[in-house]
PDB file of N, CA and C in Angstrom:
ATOM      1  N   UNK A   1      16.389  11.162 -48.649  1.00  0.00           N
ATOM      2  CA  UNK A   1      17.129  11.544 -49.809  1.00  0.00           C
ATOM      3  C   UNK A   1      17.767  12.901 -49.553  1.00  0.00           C
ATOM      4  N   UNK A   2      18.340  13.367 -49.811  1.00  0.00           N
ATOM      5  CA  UNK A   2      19.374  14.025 -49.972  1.00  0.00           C
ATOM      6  C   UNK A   2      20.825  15.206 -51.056  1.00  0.00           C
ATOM      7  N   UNK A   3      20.557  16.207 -51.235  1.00  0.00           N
ATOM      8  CA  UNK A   3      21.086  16.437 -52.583  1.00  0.00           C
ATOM      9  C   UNK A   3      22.632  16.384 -52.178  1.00  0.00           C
ATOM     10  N   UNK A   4      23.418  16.113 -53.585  1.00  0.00           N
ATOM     11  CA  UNK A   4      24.947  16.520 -53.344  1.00  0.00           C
ATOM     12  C   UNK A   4      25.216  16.456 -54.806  1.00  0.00           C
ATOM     13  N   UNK A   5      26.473  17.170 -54.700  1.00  0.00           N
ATOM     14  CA  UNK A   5      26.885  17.395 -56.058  1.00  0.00           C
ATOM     15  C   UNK A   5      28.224  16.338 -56.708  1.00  0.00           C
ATOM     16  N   UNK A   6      27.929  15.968 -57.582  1.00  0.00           N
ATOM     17  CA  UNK A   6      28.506  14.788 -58.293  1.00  0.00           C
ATOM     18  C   UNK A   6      29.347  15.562 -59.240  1.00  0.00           C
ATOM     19  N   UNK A   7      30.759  15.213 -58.418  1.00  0.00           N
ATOM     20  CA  UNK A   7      31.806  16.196 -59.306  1.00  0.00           C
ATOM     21  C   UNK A   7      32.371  15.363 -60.465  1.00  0.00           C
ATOM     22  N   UNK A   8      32.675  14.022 -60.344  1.00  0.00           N
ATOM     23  CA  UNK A   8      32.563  13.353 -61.994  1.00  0.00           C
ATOM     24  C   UNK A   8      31.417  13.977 -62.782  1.00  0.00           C
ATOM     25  N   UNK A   9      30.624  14.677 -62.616  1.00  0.00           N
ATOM     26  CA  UNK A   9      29.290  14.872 -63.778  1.00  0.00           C
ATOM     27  C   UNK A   9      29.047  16.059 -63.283  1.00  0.00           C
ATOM     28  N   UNK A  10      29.716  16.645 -62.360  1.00  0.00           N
ATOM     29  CA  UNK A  10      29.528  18.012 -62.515  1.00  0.00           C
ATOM     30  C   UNK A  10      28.340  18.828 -62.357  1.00  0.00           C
ATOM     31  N   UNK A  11      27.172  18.065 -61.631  1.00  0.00           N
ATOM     32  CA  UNK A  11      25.552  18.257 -61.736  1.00  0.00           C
ATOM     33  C   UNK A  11      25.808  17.853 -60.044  1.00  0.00           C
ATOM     34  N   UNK A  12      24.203  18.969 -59.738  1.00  0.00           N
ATOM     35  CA  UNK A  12      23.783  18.261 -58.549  1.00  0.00           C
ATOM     36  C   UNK A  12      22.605  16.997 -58.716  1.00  0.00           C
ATOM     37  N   UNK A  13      22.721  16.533 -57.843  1.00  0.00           N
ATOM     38  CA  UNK A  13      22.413  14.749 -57.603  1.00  0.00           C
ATOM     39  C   UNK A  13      21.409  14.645 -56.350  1.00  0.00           C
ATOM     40  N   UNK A  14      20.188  13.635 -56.718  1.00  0.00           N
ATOM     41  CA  UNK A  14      19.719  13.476 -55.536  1.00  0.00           C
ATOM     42  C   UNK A  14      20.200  12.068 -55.155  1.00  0.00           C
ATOM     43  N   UNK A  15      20.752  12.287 -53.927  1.00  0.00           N
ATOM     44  CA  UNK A  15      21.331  11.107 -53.876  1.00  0.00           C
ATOM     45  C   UNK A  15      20.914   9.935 -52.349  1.00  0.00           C
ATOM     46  N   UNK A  16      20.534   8.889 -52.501  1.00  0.00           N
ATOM     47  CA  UNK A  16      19.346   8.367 -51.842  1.00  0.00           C
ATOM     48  C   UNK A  16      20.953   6.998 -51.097  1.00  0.00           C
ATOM     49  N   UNK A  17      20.359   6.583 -49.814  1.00  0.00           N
ATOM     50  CA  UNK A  17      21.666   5.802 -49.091  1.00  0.00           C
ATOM     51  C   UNK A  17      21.065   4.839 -48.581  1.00  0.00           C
ATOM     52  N   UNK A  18      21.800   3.270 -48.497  1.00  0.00           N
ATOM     53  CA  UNK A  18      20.921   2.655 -47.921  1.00  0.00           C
ATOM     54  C   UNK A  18      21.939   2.969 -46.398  1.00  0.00           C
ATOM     55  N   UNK A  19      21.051   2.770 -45.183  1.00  0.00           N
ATOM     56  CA  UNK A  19      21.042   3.021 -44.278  1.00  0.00           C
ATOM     57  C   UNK A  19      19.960   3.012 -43.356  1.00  0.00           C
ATOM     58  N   UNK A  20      18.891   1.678 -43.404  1.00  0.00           N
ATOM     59  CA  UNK A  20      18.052   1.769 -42.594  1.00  0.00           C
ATOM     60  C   UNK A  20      17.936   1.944 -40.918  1.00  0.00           C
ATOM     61  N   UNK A  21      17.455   2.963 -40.552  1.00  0.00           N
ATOM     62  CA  UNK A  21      17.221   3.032 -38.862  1.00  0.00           C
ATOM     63  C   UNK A  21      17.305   2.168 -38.272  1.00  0.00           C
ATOM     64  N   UNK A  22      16.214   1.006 -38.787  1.00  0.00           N
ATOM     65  CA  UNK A  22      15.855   0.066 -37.853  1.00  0.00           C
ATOM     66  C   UNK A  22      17.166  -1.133 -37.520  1.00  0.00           C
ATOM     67  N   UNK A  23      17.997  -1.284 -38.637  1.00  0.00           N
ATOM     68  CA  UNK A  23      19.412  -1.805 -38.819  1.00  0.00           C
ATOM     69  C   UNK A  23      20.583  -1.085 -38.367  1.00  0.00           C
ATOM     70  N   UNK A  24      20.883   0.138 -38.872  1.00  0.00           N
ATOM     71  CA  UNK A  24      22.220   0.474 -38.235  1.00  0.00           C
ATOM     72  C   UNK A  24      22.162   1.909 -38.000  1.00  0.00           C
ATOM     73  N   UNK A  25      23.300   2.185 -37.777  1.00  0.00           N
ATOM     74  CA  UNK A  25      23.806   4.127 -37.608  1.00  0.00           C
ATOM     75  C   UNK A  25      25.041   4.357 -37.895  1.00  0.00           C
ATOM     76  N   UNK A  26      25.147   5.792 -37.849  1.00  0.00           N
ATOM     77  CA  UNK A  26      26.535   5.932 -38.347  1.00  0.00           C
ATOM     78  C   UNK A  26      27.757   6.049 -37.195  1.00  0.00           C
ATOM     79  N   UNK A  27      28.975   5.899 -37.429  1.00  0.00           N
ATOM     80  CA  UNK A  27      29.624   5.477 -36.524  1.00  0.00           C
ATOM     81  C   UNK A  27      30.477   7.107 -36.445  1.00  0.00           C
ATOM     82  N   UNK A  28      30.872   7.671 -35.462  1.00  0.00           N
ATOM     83  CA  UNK A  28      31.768   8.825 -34.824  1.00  0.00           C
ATOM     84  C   UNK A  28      32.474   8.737 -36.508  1.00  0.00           C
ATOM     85  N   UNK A  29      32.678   8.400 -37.123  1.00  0.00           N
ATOM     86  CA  UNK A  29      33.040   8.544 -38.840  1.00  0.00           C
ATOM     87  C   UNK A  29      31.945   8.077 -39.822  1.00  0.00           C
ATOM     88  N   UNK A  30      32.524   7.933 -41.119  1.00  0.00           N
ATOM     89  CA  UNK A  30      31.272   8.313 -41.716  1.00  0.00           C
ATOM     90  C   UNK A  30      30.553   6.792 -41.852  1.00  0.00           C
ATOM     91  N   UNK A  31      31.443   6.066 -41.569  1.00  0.00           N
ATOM     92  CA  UNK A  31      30.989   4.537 -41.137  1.00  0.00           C
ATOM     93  C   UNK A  31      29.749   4.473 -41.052  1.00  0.00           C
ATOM     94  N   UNK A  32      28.930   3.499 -41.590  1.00  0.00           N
ATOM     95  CA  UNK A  32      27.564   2.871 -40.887  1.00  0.00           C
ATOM     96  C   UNK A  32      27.809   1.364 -40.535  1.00  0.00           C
ATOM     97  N   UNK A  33      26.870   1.151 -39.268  1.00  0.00           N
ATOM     98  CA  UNK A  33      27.705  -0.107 -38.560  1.00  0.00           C
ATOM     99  C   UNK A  33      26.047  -0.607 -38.540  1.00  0.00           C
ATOM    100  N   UNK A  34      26.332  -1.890 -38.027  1.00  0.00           N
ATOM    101  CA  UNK A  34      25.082  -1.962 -37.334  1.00  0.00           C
ATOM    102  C   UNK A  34      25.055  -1.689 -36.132  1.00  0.00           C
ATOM    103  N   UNK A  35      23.473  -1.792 -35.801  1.00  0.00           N
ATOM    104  CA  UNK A  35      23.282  -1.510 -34.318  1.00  0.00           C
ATOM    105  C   UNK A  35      23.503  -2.847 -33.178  1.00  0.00           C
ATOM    106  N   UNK A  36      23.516  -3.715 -33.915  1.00  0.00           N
ATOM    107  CA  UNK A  36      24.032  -4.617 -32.987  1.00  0.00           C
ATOM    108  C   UNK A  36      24.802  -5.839 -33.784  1.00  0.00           C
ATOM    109  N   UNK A  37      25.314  -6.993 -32.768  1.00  0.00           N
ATOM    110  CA  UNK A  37      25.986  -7.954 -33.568  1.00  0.00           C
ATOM    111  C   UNK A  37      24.825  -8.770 -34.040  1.00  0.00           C
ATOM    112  N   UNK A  38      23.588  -9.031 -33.143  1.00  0.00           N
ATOM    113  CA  UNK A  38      22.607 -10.001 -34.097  1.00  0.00           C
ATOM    114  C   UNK A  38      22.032  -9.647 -35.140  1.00  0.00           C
ATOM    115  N   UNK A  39      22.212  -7.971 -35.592  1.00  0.00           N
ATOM    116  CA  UNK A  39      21.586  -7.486 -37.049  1.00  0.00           C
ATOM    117  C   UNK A  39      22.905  -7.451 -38.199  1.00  0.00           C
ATOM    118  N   UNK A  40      23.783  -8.162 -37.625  1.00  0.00           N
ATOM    119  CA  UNK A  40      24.820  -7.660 -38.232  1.00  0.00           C
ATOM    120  C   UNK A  40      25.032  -8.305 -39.626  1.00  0.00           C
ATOM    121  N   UNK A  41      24.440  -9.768 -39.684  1.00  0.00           N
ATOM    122  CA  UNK A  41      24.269 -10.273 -41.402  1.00  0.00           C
ATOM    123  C   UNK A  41      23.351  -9.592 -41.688  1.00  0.00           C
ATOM    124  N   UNK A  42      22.106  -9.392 -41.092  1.00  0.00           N
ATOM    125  CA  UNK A  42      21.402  -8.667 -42.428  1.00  0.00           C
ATOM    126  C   UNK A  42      21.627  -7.516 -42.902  1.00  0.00           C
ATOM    127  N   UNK A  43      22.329  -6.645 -42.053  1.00  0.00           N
ATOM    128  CA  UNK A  43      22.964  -4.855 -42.318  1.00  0.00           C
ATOM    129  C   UNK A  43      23.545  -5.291 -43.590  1.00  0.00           C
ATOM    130  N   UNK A  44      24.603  -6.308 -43.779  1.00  0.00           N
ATOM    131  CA  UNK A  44      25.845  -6.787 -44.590  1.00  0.00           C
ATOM    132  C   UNK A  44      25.028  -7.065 -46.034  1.00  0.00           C
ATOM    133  N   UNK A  45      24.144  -8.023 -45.700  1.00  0.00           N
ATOM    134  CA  UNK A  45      23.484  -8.213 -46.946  1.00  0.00           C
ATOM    135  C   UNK A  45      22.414  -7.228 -47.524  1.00  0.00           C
ATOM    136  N   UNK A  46      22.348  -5.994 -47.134  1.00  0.00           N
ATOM    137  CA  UNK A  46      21.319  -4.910 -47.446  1.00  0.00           C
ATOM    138  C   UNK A  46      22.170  -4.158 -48.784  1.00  0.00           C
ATOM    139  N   UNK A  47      23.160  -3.598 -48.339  1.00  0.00           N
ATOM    140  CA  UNK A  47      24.175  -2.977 -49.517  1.00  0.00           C
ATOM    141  C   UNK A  47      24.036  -3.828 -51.012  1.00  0.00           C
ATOM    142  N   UNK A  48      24.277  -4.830 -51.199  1.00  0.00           N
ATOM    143  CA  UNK A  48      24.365  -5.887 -52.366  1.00  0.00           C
ATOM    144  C   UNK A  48      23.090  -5.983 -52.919  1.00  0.00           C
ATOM    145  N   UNK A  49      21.647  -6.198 -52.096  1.00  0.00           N
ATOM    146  CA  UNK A  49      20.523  -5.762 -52.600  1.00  0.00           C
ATOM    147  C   UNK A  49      20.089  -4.647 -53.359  1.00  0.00           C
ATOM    148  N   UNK A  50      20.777  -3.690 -52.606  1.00  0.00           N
ATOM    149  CA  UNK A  50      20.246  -2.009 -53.006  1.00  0.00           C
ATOM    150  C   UNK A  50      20.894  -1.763 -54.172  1.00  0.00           C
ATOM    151  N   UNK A  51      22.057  -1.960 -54.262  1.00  0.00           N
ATOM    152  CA  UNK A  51      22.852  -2.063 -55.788  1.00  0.00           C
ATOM    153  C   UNK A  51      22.304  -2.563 -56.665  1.00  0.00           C
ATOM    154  N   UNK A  52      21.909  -4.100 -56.557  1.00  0.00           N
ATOM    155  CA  UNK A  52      21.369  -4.874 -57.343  1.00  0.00           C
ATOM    156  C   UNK A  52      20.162  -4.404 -58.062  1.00  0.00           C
ATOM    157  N   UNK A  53      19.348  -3.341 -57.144  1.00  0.00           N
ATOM    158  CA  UNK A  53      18.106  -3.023 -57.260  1.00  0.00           C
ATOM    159  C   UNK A  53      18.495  -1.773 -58.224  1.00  0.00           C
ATOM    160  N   UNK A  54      19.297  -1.214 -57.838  1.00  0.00           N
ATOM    161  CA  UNK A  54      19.983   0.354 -58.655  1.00  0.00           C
ATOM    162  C   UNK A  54      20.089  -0.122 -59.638  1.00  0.00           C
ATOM    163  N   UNK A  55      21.396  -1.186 -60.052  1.00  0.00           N
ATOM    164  CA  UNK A  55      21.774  -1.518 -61.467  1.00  0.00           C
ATOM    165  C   UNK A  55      20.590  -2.098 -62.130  1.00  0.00           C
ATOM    166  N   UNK A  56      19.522  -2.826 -61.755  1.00  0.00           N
ATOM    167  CA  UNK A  56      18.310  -3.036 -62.642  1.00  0.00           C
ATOM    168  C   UNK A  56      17.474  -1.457 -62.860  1.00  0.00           C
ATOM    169  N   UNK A  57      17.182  -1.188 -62.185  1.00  0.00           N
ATOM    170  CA  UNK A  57      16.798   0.820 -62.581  1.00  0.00           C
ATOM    171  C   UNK A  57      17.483   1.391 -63.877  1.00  0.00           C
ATOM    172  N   UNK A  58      18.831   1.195 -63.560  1.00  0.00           N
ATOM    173  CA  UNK A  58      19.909   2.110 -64.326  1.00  0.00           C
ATOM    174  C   UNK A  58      19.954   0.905 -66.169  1.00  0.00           C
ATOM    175  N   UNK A  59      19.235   0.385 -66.039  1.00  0.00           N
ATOM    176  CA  UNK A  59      18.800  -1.065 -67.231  1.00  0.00           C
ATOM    177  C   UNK A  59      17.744   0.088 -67.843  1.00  0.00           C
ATOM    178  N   UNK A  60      16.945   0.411 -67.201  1.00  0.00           N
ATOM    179  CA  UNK A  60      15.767   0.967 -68.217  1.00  0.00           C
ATOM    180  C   UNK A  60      15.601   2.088 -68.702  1.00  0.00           C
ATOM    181  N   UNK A  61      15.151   3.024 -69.471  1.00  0.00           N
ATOM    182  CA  UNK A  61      14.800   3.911 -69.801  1.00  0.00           C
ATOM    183  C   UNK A  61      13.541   4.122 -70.214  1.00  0.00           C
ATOM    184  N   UNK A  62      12.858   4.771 -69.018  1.00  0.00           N
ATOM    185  CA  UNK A  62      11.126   5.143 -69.553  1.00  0.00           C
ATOM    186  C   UNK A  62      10.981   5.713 -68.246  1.00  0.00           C
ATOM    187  N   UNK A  63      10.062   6.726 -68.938  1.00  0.00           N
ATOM    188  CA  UNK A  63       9.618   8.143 -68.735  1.00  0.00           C
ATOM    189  C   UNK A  63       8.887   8.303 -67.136  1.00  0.00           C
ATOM    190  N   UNK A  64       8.835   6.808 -67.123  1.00  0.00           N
ATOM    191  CA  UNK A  64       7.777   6.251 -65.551  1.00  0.00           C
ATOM    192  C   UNK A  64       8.863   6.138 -64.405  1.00  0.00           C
ATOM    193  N   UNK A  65       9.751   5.821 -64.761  1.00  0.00           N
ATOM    194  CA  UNK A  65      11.460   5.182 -64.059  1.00  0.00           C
ATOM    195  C   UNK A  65      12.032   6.280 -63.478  1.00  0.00           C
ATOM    196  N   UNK A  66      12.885   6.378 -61.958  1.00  0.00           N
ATOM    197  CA  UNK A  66      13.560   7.444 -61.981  1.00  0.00           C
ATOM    198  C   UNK A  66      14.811   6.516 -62.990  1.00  0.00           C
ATOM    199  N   UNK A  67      16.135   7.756 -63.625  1.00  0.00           N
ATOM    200  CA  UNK A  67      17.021   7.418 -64.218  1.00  0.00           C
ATOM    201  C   UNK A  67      17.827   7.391 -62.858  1.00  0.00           C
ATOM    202  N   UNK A  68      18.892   6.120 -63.000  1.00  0.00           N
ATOM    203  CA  UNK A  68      19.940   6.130 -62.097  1.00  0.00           C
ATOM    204  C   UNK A  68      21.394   6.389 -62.904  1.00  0.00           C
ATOM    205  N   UNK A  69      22.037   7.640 -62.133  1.00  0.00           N
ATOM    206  CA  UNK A  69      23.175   7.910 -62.728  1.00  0.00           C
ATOM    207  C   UNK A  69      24.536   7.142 -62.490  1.00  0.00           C
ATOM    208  N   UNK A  70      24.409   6.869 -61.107  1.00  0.00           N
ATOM    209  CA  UNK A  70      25.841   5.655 -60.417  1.00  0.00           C
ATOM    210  C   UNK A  70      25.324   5.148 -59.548  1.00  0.00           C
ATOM    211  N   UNK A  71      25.585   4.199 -58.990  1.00  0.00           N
ATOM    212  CA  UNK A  71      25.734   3.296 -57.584  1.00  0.00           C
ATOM    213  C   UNK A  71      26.450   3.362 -56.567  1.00  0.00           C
ATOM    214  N   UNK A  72      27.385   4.390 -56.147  1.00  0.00           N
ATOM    215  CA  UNK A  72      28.735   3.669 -55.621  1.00  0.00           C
ATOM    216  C   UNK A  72      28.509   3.325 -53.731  1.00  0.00           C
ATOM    217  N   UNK A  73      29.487   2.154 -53.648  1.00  0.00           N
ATOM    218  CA  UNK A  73      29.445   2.112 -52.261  1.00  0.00           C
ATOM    219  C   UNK A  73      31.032   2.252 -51.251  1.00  0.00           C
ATOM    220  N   UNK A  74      30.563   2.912 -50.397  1.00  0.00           N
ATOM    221  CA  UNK A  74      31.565   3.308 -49.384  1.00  0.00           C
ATOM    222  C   UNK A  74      30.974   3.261 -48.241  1.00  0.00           C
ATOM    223  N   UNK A  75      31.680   3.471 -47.172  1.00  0.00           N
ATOM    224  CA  UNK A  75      31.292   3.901 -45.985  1.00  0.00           C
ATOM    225  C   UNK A  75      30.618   2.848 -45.115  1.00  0.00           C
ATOM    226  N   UNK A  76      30.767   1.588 -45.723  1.00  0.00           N
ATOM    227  CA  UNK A  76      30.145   0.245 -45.603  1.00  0.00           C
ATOM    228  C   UNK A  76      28.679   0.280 -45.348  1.00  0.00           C
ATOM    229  N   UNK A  77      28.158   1.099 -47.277  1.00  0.00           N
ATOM    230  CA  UNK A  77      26.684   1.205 -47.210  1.00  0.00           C
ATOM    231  C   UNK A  77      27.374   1.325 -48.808  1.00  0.00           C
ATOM    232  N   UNK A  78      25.864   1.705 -49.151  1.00  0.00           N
ATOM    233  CA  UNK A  78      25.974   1.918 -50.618  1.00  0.00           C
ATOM    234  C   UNK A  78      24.919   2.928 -51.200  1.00  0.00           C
ATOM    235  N   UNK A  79      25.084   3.874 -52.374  1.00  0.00           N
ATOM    236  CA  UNK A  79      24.258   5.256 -52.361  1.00  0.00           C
ATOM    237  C   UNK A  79      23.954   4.927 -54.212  1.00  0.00           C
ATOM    238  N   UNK A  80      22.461   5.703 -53.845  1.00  0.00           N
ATOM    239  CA  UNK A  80      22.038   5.806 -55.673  1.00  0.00           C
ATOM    240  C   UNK A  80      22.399   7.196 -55.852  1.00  0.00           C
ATOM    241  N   UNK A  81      22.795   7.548 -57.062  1.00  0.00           N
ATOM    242  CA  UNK A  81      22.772   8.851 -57.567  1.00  0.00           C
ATOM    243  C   UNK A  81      21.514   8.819 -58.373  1.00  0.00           C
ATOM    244  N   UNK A  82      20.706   9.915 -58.430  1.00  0.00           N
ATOM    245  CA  UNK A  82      19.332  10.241 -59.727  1.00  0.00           C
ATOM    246  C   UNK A  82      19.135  11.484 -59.912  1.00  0.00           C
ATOM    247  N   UNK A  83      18.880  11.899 -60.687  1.00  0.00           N
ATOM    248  CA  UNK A  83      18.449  13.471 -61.166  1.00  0.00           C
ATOM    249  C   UNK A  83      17.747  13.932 -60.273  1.00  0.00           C
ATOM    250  N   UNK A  84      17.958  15.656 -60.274  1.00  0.00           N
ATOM    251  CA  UNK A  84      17.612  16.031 -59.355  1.00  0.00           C
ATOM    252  C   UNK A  84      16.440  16.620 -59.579  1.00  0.00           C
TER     253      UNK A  84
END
């Protein structure tokens, strides 16, 4: 995890990426690729999970929950925003 500042909201953000090791890296840009062509569906289908998993988070409110502020994906990955 990671902090950055979320200039739509104007707050700093801890902001968490999917990007597992064991699947991919980042590419000479800010790209994440996989590490190879035989991991290369499951890298693809990791992003759509992690969202999926964010937007059910960003469903609840209770005190036990982190709050999720956005989802967004770029960089052919996808990132949670949460309080910092």
């Amino acid at each position: 995890m990671d902090l950055a500042l979320d200039h739509s909201l104007e707050r700093t953000v801890a902001l968490k990426e999917y990007l597992p090791s064991s699947l991919a890296t980042r590419a000479g840009t800010m790209q994440a690729q996989p590490r190879s062509r035989r991991l290369r569906e499951t890298f693809e289908l990791g992003p759509t999970s992690f969202v999926n998993e964010a937007r059910l988070l960003a469903s609840f409110d209770h005190q036990a929950l982190l709050r999720v502020h956005r989802f967004p994906e770029a960089n052919s990955t996808a990132y949670v925003a949460m309080p910092f």
